[in-house]
N, C-alpha and C. Protein backbone atom coordinates (compact mmCIF):
# COMPACT_ATOMS: atom_id res chain seq x y z
N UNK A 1 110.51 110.68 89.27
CA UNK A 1 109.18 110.79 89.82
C UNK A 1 109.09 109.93 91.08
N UNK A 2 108.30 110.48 92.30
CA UNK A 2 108.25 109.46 93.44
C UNK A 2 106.86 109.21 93.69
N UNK A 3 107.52 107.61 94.01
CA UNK A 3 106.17 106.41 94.01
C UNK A 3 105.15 107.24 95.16
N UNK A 4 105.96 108.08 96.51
CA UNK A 4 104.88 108.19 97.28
C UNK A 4 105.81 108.49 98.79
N UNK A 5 104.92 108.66 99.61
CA UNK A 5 105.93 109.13 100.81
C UNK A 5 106.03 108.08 101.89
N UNK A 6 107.64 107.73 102.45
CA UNK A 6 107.25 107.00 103.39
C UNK A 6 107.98 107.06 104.63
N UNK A 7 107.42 106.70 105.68
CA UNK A 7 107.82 107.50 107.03
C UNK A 7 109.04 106.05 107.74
N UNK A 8 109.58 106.66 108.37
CA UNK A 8 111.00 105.56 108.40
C UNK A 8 111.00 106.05 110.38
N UNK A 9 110.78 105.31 110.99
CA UNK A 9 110.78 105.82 112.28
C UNK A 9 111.97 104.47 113.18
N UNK A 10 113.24 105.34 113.59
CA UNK A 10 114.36 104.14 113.77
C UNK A 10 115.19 105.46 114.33
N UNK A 11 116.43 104.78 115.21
CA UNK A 11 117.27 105.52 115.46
C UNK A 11 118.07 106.25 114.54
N UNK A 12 118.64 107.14 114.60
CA UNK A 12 119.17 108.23 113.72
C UNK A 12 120.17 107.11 112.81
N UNK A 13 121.05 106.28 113.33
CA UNK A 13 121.80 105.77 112.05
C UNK A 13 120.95 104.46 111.37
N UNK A 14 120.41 103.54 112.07
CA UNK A 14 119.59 102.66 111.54
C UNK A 14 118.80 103.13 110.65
N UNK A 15 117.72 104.63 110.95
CA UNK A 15 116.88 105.45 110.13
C UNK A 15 117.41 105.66 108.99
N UNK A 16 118.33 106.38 109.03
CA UNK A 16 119.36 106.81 107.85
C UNK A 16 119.54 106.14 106.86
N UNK A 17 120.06 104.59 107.55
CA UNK A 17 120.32 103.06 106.51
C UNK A 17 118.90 102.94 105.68
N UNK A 18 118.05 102.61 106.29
CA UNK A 18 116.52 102.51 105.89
C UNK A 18 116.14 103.81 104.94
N UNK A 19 116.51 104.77 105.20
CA UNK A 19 116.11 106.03 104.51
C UNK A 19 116.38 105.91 102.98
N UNK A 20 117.60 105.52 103.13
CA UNK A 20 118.51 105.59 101.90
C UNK A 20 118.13 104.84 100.60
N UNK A 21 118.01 103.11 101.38
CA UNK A 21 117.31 102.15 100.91
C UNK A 21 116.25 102.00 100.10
N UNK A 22 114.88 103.18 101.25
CA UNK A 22 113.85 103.22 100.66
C UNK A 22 113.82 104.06 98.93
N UNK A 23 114.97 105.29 99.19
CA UNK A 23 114.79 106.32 98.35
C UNK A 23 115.21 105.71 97.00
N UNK A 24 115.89 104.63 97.34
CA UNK A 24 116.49 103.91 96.01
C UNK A 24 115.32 103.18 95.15
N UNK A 25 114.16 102.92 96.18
CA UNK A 25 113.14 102.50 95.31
C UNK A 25 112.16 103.36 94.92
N UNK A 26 112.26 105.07 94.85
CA UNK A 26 111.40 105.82 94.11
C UNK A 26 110.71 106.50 95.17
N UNK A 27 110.99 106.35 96.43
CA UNK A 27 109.62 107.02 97.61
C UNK A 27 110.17 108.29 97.99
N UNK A 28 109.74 109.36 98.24
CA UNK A 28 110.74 110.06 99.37
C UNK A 28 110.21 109.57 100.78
N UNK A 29 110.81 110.40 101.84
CA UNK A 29 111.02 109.79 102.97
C UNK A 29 111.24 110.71 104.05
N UNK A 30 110.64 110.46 105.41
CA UNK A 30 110.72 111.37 106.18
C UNK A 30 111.16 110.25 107.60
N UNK A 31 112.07 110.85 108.16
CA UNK A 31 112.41 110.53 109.23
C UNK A 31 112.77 110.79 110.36
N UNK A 32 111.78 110.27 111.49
CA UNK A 32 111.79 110.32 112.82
C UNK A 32 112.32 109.56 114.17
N UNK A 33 112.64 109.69 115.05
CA UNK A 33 113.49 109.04 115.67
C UNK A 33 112.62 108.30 116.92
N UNK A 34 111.45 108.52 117.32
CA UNK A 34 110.75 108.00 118.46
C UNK A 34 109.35 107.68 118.19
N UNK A 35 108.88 107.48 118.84
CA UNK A 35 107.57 106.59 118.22
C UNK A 35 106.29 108.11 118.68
N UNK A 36 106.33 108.86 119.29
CA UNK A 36 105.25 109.99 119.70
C UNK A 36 105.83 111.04 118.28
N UNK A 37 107.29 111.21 117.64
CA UNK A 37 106.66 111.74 116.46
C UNK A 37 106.43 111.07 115.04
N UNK A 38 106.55 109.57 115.39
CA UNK A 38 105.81 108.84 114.31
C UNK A 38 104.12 109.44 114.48
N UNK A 39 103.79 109.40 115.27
CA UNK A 39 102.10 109.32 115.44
C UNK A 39 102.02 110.73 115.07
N UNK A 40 102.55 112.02 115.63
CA UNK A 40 102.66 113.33 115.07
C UNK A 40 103.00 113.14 113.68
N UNK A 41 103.63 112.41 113.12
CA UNK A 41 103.97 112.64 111.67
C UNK A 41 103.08 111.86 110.73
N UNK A 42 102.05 111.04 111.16
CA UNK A 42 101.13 109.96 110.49
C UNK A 42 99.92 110.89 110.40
N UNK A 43 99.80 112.02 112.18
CA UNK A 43 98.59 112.45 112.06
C UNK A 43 98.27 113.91 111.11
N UNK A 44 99.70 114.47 110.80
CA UNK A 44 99.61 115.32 110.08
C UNK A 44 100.17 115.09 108.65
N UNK A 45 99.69 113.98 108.26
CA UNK A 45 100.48 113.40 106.50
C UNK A 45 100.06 112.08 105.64
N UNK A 46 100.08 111.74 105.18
CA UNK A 46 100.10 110.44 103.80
C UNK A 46 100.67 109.72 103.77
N UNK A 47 101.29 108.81 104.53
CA UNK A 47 102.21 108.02 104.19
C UNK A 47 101.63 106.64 103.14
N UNK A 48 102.60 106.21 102.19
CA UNK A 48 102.15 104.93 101.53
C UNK A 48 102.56 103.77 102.81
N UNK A 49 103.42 103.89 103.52
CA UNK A 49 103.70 102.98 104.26
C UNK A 49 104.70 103.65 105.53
N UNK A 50 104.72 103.18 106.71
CA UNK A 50 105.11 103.45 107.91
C UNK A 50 106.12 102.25 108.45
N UNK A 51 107.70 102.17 108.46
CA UNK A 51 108.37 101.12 108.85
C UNK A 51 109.11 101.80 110.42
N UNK A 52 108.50 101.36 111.34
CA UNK A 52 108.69 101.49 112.56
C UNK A 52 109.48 100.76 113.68
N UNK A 53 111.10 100.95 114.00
CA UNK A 53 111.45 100.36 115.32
C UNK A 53 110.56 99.82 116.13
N UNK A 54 111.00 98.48 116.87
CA UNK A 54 109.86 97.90 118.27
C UNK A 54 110.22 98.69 119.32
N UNK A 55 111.36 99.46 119.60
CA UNK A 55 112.21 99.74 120.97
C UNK A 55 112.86 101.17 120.63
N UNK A 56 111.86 102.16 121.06
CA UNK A 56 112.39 103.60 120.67
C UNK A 56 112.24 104.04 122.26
N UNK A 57 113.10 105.15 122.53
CA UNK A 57 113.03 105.80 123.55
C UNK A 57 111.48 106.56 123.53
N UNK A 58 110.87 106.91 124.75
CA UNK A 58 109.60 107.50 125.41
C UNK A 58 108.54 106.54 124.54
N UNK A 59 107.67 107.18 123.85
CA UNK A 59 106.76 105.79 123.07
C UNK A 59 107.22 104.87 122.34
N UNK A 60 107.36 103.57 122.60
CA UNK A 60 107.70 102.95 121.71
C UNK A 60 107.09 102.77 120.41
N UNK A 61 107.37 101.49 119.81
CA UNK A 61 106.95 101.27 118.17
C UNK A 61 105.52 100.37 118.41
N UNK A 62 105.40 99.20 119.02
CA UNK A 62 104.17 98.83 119.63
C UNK A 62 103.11 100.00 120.08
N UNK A 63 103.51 100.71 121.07
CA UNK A 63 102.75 102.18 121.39
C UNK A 63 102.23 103.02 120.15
N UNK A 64 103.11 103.15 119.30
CA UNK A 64 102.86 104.01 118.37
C UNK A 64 101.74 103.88 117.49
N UNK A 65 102.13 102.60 116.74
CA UNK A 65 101.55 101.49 115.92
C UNK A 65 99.80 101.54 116.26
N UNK A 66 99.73 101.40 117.35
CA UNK A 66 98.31 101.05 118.31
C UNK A 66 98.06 102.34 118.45
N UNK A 67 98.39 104.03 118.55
CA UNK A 67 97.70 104.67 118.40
C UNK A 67 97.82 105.11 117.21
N UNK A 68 98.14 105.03 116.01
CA UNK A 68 97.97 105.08 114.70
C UNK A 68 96.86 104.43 114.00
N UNK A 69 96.83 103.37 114.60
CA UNK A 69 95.86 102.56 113.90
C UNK A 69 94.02 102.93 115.10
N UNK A 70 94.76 103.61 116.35
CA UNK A 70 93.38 103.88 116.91
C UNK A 70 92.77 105.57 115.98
N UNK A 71 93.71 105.97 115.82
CA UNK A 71 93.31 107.39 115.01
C UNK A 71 92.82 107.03 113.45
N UNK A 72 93.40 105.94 113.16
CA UNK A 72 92.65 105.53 111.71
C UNK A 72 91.77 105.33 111.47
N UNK A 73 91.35 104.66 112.64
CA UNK A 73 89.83 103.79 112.64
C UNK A 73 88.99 104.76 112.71
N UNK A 74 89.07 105.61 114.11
CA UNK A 74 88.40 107.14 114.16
C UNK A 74 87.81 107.86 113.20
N UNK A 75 89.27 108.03 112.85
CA UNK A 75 88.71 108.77 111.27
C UNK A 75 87.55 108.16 110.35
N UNK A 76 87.57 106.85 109.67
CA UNK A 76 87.02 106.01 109.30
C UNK A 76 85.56 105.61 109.67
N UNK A 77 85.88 106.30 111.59
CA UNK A 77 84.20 105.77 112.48
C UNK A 77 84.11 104.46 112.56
N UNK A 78 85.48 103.39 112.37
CA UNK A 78 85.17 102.42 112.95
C UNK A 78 86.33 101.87 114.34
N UNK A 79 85.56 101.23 114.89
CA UNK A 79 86.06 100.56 115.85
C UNK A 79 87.76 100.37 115.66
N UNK A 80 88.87 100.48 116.84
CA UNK A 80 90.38 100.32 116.46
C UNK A 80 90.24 98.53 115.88
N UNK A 81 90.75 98.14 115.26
CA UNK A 81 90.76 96.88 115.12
C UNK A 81 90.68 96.55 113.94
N UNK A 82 89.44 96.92 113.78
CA UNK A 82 88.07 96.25 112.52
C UNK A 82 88.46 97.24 110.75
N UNK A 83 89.65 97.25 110.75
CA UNK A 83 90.51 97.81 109.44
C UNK A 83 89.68 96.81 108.20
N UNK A 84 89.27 97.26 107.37
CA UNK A 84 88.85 97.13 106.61
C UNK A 84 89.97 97.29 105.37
N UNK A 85 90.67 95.98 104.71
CA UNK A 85 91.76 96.28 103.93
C UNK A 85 91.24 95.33 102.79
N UNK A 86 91.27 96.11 101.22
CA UNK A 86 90.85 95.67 99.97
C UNK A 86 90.96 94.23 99.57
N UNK A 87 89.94 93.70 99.33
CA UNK A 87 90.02 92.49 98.84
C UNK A 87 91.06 92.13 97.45
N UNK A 88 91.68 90.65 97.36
CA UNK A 88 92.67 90.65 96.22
C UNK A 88 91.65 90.55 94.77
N UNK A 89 92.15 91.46 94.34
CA UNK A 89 91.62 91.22 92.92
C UNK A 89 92.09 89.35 92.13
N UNK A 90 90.62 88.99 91.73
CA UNK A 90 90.64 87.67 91.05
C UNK A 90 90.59 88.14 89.59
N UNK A 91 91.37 87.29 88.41
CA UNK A 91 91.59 87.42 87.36
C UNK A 91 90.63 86.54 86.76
């Protein structure tokens, strides 16, 4: 059974290493090589988590990152920034 999907955005053999890694812990995995189809692949999908290169050819991982998180907020109707992430549960 898989925990959930997760997007692996790195050069083709680094990706690969990471790919592999992840799958060992239950996720499947999709992988992209540049940071413009990280953001194509975030804007059309689910990811549980997004592990992104800093230094990809045409958009980088900084670039990417920042319009991912500007399309999130969008969605959401709030401001890029102002992410609203769950408080820790107290016992």
């Amino acid at each position: 059974m898989m925990l959930g999907r997760v997007l692996v955005a790195d050069d083709p053999v680094a990706g690969r290493v990471a790919a592999h890694l992840v799958k060992r812990l239950g996720y499947s995995v999709d992988l992209v090589a540049d940071g413009q189809a990280a953001i194509d692949a975030v804007a059309g999908g689910s990811y549980a988590l997004v592990l992104m290169d800093c230094q990809m050819p045409g958009v980088g991982g900084f670039e990417a990152t920042a319009a991912i998180r500007r399309h999130e907020a969008a969605l959401r109707g709030k401001p890029a920034g102002c992410q609203s992430w769950p408080s820790p549960r107290r016992s």
